[in-house]
C-alpha atoms as a PDB file:
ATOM      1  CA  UNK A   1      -7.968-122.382 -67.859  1.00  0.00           C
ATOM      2  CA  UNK A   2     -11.777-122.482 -66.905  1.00  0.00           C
ATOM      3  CA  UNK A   3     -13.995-119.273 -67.378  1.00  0.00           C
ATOM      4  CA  UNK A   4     -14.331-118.549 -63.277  1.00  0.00           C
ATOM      5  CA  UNK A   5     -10.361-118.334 -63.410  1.00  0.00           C
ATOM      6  CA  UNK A   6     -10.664-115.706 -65.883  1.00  0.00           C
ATOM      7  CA  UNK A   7     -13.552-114.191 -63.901  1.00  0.00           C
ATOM      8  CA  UNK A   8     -11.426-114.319 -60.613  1.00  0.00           C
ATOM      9  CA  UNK A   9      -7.899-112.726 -62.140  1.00  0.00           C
ATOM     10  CA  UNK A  10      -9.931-109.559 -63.701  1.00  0.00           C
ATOM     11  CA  UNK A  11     -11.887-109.365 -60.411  1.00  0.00           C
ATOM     12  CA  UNK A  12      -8.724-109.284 -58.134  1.00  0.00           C
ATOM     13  CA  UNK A  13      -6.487-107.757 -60.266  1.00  0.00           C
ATOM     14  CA  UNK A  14      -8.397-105.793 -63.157  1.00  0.00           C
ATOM     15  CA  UNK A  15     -11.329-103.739 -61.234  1.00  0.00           C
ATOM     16  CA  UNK A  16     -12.319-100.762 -62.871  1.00  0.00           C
ATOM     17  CA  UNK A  17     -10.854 -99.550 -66.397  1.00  0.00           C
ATOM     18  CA  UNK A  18      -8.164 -97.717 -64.811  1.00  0.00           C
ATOM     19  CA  UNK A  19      -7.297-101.657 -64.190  1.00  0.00           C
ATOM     20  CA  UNK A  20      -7.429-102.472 -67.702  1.00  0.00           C
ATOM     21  CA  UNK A  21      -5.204-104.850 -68.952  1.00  0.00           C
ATOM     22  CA  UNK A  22      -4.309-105.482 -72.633  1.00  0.00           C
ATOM     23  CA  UNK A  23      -4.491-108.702 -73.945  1.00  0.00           C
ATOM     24  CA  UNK A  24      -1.317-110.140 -74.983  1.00  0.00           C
ATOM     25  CA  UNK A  25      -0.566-109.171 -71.338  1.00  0.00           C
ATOM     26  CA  UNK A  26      -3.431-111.586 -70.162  1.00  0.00           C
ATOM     27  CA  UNK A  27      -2.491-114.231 -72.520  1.00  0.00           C
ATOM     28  CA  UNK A  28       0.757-114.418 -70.629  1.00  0.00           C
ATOM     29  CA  UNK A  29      -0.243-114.034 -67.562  1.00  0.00           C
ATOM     30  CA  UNK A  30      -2.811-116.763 -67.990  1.00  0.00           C
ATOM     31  CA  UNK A  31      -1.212-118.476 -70.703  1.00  0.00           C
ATOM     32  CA  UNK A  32      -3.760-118.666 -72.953  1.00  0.00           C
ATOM     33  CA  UNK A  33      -3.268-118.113 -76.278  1.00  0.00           C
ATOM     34  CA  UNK A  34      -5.866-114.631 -77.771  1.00  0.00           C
ATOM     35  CA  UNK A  35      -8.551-116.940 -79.577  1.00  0.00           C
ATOM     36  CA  UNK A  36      -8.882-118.499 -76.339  1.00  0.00           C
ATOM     37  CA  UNK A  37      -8.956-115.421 -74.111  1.00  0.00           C
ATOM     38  CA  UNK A  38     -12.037-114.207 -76.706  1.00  0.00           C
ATOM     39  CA  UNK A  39     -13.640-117.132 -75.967  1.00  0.00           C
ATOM     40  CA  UNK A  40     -13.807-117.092 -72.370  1.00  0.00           C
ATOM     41  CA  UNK A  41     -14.780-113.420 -72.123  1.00  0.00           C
ATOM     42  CA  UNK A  42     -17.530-114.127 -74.849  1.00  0.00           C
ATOM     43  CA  UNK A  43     -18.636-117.071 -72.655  1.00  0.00           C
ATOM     44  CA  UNK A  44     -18.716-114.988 -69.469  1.00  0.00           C
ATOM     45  CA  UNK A  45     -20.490-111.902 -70.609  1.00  0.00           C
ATOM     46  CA  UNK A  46     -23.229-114.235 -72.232  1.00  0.00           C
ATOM     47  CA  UNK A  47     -23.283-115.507 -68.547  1.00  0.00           C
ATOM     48  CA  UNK A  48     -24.154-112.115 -67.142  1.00  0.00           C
ATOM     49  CA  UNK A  49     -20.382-111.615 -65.867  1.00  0.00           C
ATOM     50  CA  UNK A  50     -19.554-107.672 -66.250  1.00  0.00           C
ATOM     51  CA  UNK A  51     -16.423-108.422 -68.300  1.00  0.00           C
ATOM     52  CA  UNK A  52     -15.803-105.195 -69.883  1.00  0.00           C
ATOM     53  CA  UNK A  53     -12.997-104.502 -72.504  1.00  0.00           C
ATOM     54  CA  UNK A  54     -11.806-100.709 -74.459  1.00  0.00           C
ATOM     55  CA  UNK A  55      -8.807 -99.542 -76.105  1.00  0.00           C
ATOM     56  CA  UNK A  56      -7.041 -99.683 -72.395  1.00  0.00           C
ATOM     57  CA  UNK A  57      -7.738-103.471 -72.444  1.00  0.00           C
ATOM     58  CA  UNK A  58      -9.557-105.967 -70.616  1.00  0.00           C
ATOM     59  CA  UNK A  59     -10.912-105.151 -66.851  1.00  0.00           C
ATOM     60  CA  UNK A  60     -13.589-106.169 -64.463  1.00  0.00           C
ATOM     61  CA  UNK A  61     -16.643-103.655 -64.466  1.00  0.00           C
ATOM     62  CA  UNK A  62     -16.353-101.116 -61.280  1.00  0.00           C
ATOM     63  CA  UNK A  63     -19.634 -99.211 -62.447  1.00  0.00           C
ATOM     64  CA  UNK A  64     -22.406 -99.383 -65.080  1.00  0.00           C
ATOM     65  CA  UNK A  65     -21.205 -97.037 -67.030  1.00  0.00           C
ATOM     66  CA  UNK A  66     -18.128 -98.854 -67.950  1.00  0.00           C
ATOM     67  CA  UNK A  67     -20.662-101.262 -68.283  1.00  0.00           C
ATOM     68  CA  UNK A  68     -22.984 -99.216 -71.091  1.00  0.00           C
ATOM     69  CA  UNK A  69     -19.843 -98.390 -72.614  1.00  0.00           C
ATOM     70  CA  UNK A  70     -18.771-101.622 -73.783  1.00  0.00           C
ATOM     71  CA  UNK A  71     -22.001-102.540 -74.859  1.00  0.00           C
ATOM     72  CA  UNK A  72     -22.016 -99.242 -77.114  1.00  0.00           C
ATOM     73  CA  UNK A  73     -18.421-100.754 -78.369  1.00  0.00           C
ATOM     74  CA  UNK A  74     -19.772-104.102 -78.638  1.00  0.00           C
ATOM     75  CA  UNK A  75     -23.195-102.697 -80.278  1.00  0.00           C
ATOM     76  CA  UNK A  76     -20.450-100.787 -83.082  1.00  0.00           C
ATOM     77  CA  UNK A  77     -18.514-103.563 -83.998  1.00  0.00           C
ATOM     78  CA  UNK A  78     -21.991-105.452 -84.485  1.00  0.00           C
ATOM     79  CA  UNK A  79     -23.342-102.865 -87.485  1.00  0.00           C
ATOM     80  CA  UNK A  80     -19.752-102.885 -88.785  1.00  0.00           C
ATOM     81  CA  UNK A  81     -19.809-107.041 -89.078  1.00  0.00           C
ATOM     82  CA  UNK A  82     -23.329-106.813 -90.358  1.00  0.00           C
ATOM     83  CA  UNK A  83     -22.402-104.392 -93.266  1.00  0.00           C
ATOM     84  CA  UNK A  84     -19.338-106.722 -94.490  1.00  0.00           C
ATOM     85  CA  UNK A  85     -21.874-109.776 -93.983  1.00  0.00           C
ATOM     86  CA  UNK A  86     -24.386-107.807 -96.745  1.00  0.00           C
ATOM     87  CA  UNK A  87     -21.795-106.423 -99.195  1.00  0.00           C
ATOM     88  CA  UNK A  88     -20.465-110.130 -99.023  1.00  0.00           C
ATOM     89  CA  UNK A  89     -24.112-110.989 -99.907  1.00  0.00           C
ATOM     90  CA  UNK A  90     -24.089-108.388-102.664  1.00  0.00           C
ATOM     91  CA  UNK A  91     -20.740-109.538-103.873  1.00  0.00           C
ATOM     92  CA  UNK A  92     -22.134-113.147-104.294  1.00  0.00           C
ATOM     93  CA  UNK A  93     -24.932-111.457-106.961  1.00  0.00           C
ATOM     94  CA  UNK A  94     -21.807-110.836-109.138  1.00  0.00           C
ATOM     95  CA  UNK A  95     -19.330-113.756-108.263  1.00  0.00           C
ATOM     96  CA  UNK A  96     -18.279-115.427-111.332  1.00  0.00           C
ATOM     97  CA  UNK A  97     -19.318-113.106-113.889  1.00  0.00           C
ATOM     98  CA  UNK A  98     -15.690-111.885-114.414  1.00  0.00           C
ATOM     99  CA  UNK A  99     -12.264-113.736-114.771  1.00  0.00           C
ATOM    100  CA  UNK A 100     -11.029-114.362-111.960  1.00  0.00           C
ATOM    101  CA  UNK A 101     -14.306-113.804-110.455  1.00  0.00           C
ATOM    102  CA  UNK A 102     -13.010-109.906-109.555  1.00  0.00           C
ATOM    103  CA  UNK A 103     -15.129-107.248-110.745  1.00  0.00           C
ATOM    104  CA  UNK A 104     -13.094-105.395-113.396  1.00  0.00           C
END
């Protein structure tokens, strides 16, 4: 399944997040397996494609501020992977100075 068949299905089916379609639903419907669907949408919005995505699911932008709103999501989930990424960091200061390398 290419991208601009992804594009195309949200556009015609999923316009506007009262559209919004959950992903295992997707999946199915374009069987595609979750990792994949990721993908695509990842690829698409770093083509400019107003793929937007909430706790409703998946759905085709119908305004800008469904628009804003997933980039406020998107923006969240950012901070939170850059905070495990530097108490990972941290953690490697101490790896290996326990058994186990745990911290007691």
């Amino acid at each position: 399944m290419s991208s601009e068949q992804l594009k195309n299905h949200l556009k015609r089916n999923c316009l506007g997040r009262k559209n919004a379609v959950k992903s295992p639903e997707l999946e199915q419907a374009l069987r595609i397996s979750g990792n994949e669907l990721r993908r695509q949408v990842n690829r698409l919005r770093r083509k400019k494609v107003h793929i937007c995505s909430g706790p409703e699911g998946y759905f085709y932008a119908g305004n800008a501020g469904e628009i804003y709103a997933t980039i406020r999501s998107l923006e969240i989930m950012a901070r939170g992977l850059e905070h495990a990424v530097e108490g990972l960091e941290a953690a490697l200061e101490n790896f290996g100075e326990h058994p186990g390398g745990d911290a007691p």
